[in-house]
Every structure is written in C-alpha cells, then in structure tokens.
PDB file of N, CA and C in Angstrom:
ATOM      1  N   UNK A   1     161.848 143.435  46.163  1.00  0.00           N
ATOM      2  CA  UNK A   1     160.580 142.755  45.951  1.00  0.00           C
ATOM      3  C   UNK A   1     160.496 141.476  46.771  1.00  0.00           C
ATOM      4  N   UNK A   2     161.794 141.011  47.193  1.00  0.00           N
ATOM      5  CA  UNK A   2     161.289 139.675  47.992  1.00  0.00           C
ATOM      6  C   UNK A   2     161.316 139.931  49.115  1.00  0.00           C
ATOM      7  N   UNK A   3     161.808 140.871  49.658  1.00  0.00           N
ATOM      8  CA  UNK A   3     161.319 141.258  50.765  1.00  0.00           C
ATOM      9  C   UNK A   3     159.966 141.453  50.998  1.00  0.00           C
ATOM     10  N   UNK A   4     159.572 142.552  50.319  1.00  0.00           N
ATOM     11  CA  UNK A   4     157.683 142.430  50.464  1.00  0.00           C
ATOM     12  C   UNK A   4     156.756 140.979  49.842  1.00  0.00           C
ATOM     13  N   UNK A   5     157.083 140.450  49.423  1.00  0.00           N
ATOM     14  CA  UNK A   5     156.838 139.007  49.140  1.00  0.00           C
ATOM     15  C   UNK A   5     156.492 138.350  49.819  1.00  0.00           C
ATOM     16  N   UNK A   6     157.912 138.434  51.415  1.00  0.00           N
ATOM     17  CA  UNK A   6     157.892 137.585  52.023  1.00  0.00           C
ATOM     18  C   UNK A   6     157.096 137.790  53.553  1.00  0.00           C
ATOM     19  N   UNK A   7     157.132 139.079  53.179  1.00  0.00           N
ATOM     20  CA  UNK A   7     157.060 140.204  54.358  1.00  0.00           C
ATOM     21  C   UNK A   7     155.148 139.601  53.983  1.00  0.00           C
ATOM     22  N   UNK A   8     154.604 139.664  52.963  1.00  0.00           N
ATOM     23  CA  UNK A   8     153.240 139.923  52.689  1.00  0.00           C
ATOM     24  C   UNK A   8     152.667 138.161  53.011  1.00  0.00           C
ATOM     25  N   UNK A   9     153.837 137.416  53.103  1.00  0.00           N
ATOM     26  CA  UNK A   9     153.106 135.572  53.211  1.00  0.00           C
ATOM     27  C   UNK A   9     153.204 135.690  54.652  1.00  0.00           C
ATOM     28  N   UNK A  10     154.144 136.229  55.469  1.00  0.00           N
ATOM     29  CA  UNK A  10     153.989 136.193  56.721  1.00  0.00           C
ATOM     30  C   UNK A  10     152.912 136.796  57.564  1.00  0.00           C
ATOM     31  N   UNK A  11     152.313 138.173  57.077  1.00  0.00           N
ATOM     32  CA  UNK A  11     151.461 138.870  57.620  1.00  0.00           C
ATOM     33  C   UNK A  11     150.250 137.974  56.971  1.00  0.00           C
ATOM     34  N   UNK A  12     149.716 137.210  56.105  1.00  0.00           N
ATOM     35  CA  UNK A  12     149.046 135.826  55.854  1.00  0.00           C
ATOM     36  C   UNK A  12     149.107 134.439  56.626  1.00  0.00           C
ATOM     37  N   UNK A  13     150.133 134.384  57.552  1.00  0.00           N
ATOM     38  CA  UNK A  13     150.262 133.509  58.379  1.00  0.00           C
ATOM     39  C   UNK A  13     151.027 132.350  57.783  1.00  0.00           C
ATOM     40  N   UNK A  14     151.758 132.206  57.220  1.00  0.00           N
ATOM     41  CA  UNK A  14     153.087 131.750  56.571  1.00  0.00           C
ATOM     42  C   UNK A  14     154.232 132.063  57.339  1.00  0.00           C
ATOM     43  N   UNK A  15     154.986 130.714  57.703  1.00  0.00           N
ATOM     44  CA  UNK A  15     156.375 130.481  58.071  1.00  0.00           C
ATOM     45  C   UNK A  15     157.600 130.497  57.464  1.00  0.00           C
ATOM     46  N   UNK A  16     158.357 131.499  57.475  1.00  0.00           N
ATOM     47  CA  UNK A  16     159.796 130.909  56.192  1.00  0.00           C
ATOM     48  C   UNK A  16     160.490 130.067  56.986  1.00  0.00           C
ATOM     49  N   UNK A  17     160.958 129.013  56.082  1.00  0.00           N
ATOM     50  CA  UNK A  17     161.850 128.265  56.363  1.00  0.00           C
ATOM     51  C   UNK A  17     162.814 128.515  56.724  1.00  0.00           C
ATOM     52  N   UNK A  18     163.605 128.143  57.689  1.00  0.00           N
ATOM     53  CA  UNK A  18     164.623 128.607  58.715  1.00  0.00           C
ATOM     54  C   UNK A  18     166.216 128.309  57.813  1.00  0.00           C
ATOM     55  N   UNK A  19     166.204 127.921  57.043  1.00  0.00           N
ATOM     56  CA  UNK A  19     167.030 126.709  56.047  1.00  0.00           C
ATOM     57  C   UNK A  19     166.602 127.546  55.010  1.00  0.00           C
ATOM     58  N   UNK A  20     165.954 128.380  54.102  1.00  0.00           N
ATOM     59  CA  UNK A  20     165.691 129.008  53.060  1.00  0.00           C
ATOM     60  C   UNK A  20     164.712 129.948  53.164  1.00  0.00           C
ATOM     61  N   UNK A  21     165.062 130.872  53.026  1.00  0.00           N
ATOM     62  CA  UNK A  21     164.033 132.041  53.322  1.00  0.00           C
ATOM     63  C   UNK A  21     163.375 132.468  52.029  1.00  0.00           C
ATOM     64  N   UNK A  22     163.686 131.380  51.430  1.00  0.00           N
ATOM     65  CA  UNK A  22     162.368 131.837  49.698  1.00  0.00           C
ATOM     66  C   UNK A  22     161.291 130.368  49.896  1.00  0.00           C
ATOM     67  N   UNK A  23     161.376 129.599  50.816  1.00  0.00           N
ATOM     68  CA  UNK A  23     160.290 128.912  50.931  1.00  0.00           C
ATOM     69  C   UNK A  23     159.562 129.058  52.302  1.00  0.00           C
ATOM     70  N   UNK A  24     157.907 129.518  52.068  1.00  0.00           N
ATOM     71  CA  UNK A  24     156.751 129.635  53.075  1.00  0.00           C
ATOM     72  C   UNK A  24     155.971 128.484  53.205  1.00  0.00           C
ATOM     73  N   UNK A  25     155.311 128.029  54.560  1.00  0.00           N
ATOM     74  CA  UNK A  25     154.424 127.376  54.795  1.00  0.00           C
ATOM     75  C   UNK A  25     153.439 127.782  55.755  1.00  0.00           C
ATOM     76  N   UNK A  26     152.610 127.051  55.985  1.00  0.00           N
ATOM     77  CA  UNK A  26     151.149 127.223  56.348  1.00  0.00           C
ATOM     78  C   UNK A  26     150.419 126.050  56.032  1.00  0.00           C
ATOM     79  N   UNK A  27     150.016 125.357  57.501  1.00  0.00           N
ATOM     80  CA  UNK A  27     148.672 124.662  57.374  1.00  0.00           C
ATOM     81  C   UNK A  27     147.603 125.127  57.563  1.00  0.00           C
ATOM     82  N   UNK A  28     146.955 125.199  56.894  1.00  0.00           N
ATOM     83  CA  UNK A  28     145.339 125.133  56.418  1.00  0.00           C
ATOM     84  C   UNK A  28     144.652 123.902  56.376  1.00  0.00           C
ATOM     85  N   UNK A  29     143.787 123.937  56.807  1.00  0.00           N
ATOM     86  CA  UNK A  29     143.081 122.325  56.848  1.00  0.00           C
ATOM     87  C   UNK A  29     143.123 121.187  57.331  1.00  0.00           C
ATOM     88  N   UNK A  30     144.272 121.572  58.027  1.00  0.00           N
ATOM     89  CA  UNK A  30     145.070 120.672  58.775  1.00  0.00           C
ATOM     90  C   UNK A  30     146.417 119.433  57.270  1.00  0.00           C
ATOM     91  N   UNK A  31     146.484 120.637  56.326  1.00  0.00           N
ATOM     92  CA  UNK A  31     147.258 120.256  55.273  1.00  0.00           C
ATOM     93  C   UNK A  31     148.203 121.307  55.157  1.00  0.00           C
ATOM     94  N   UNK A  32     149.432 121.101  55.073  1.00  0.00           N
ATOM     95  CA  UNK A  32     150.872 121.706  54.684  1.00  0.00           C
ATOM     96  C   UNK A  32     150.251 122.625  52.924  1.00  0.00           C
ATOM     97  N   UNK A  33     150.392 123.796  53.233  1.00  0.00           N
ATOM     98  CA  UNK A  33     150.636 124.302  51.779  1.00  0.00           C
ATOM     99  C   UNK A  33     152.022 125.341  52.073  1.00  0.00           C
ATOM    100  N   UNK A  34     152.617 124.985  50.896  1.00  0.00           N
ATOM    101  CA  UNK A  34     154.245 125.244  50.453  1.00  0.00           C
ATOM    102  C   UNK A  34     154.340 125.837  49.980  1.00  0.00           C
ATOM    103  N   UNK A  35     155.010 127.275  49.772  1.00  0.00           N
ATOM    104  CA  UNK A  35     155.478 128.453  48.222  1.00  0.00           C
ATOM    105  C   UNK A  35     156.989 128.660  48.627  1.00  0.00           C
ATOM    106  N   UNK A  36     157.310 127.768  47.147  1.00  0.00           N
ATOM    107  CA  UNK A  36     158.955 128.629  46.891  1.00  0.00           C
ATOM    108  C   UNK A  36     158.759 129.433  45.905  1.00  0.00           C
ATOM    109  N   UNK A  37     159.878 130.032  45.644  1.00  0.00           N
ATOM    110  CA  UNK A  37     159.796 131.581  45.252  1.00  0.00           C
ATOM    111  C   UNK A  37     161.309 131.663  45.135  1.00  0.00           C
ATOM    112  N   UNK A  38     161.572 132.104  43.343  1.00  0.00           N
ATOM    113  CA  UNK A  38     162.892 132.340  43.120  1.00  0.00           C
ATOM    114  C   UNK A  38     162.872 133.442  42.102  1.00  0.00           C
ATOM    115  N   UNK A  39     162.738 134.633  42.568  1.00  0.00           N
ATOM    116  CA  UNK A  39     163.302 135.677  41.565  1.00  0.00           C
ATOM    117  C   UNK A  39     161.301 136.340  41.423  1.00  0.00           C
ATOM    118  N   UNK A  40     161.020 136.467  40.233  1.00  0.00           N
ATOM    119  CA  UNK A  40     159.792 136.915  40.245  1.00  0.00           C
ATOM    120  C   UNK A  40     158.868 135.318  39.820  1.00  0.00           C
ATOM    121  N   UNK A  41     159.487 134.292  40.238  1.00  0.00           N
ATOM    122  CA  UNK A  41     158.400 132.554  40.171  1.00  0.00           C
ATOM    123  C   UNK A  41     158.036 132.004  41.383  1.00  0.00           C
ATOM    124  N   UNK A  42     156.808 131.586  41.680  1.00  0.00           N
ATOM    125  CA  UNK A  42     156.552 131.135  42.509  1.00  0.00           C
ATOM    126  C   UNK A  42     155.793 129.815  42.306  1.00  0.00           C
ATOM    127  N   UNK A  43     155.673 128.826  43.179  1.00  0.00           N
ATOM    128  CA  UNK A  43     154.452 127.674  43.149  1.00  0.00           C
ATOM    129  C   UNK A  43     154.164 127.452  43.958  1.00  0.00           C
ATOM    130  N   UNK A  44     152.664 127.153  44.293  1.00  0.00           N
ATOM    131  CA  UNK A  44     151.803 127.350  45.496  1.00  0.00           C
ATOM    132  C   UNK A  44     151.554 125.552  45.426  1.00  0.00           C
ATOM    133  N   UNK A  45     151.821 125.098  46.173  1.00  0.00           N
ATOM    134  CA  UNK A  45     151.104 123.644  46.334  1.00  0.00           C
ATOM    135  C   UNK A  45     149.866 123.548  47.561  1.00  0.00           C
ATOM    136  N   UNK A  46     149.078 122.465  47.816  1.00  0.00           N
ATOM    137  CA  UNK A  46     147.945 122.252  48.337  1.00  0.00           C
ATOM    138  C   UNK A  46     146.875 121.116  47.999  1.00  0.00           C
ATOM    139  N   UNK A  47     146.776 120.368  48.582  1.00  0.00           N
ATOM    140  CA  UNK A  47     146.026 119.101  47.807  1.00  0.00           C
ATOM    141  C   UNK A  47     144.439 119.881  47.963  1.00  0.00           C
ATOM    142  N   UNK A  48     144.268 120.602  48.352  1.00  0.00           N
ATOM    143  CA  UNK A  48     142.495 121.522  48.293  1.00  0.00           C
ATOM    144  C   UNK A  48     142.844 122.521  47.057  1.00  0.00           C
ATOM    145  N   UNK A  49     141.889 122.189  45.904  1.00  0.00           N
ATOM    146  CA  UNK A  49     142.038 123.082  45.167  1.00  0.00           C
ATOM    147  C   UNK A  49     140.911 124.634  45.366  1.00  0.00           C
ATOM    148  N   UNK A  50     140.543 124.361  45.976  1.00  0.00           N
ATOM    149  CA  UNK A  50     139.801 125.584  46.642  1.00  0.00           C
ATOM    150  C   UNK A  50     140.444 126.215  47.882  1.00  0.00           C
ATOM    151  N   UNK A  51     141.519 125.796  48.549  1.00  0.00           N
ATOM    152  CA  UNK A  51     142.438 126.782  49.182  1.00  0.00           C
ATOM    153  C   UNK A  51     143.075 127.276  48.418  1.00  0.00           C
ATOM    154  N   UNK A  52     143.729 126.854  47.112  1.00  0.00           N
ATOM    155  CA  UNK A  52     144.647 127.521  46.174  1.00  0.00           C
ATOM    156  C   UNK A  52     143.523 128.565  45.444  1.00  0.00           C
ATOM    157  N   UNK A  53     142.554 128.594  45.121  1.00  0.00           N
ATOM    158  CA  UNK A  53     141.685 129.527  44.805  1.00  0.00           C
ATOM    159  C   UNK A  53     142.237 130.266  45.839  1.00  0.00           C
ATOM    160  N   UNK A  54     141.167 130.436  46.601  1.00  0.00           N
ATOM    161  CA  UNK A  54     140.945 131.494  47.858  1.00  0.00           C
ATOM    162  C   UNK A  54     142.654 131.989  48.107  1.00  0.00           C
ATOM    163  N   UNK A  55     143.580 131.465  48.227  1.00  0.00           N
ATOM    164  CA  UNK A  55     145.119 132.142  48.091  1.00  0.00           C
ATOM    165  C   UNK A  55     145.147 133.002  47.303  1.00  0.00           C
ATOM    166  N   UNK A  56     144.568 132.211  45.719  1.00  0.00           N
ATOM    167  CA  UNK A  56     145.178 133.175  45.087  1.00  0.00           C
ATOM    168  C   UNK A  56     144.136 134.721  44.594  1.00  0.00           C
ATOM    169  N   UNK A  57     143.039 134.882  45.092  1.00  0.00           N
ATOM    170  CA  UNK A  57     142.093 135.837  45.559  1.00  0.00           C
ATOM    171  C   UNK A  57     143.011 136.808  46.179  1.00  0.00           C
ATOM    172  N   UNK A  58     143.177 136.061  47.396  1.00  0.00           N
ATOM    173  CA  UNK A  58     144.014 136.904  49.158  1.00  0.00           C
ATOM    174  C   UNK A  58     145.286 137.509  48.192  1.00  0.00           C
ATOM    175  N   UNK A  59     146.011 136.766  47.122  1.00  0.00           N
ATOM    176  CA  UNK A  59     147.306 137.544  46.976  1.00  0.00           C
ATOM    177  C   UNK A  59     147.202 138.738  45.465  1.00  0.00           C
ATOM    178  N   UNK A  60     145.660 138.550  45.205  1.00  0.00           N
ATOM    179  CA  UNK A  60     146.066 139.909  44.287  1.00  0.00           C
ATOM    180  C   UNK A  60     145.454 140.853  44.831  1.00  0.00           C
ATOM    181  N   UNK A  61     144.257 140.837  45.990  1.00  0.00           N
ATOM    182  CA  UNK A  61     144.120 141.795  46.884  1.00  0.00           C
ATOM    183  C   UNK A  61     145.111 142.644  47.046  1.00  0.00           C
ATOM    184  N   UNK A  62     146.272 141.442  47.572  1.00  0.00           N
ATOM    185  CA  UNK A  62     147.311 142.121  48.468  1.00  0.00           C
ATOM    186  C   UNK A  62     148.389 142.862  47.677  1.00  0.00           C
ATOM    187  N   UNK A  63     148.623 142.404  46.261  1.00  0.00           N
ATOM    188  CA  UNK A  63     149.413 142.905  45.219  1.00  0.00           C
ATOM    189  C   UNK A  63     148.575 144.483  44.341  1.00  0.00           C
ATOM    190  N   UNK A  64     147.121 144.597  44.536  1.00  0.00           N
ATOM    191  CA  UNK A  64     146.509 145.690  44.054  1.00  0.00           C
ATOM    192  C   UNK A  64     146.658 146.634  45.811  1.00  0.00           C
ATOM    193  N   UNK A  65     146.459 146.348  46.462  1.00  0.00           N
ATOM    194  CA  UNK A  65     147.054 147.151  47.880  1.00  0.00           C
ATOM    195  C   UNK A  65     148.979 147.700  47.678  1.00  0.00           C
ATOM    196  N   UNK A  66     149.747 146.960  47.083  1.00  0.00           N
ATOM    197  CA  UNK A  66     150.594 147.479  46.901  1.00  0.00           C
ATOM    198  C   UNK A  66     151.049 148.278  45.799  1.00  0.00           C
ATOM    199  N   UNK A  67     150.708 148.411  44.740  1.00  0.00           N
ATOM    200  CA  UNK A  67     150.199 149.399  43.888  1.00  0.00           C
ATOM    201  C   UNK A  67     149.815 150.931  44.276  1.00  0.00           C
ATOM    202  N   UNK A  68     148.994 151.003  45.050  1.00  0.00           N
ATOM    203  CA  UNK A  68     148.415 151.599  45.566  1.00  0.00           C
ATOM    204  C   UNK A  68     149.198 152.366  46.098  1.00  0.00           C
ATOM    205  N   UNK A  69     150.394 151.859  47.185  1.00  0.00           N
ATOM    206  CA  UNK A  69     151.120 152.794  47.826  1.00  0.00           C
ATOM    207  C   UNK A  69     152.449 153.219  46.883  1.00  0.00           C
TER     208      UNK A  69
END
C-alpha cells in the first residue's frame, strides 16, 4: 500500500524526500504543502485551506479509481 500511495502523490506532482521516502511535497501557490505518511496515517499541511480541500477531492477520486481495479 505505500507503494501505491506514493506512487499515486507522485503521478499528482509530489516529490519524495530523498532522506525519507514517506514524506511528499509540492508547491502550489507558490506555498510548500507537506504529507508524511506512516503506516495507514497521513497529514496534509498547507496554509490555503482550499488547496487542502481540492487535495483532498483529487485523493478520493484517486482511491475510488483504485478500487476499481
């Protein structure tokens, strides 16, 4: 599962950290948003609370797409 996790923030345009591969980034807005991720927990940071919306839209899309297969 963290493989497709990680596999699914990257194809979103998310960087893993070179130093920890359970933390992603991505600027948006010209603002850093951060997800670590340990086991099945994650936390999304972002000072736009309407990018964290719209994320979290994009990631159950992407979690009902994996279902699917």
């Amino acid at each position: 599962m963290d493989k497709l996790f990680s596999n699914t923030l990257q194809k979103l345009g998310f960087t893993l950290n070179p130093y920890d591969k359970c933390i992603a980034n991505k600027m948006i807005n010209s603002k850093q948003m951060t997800i670590p991720w340990y086991v099945d927990d994650c936390i999304v940071s972002h000072v736009d609370q309407n990018v964290l919306d719209e994320f979290g839209k994009r990631m159950i899309k992407e979690v009902r797409k994996m279902e699917k297969t």
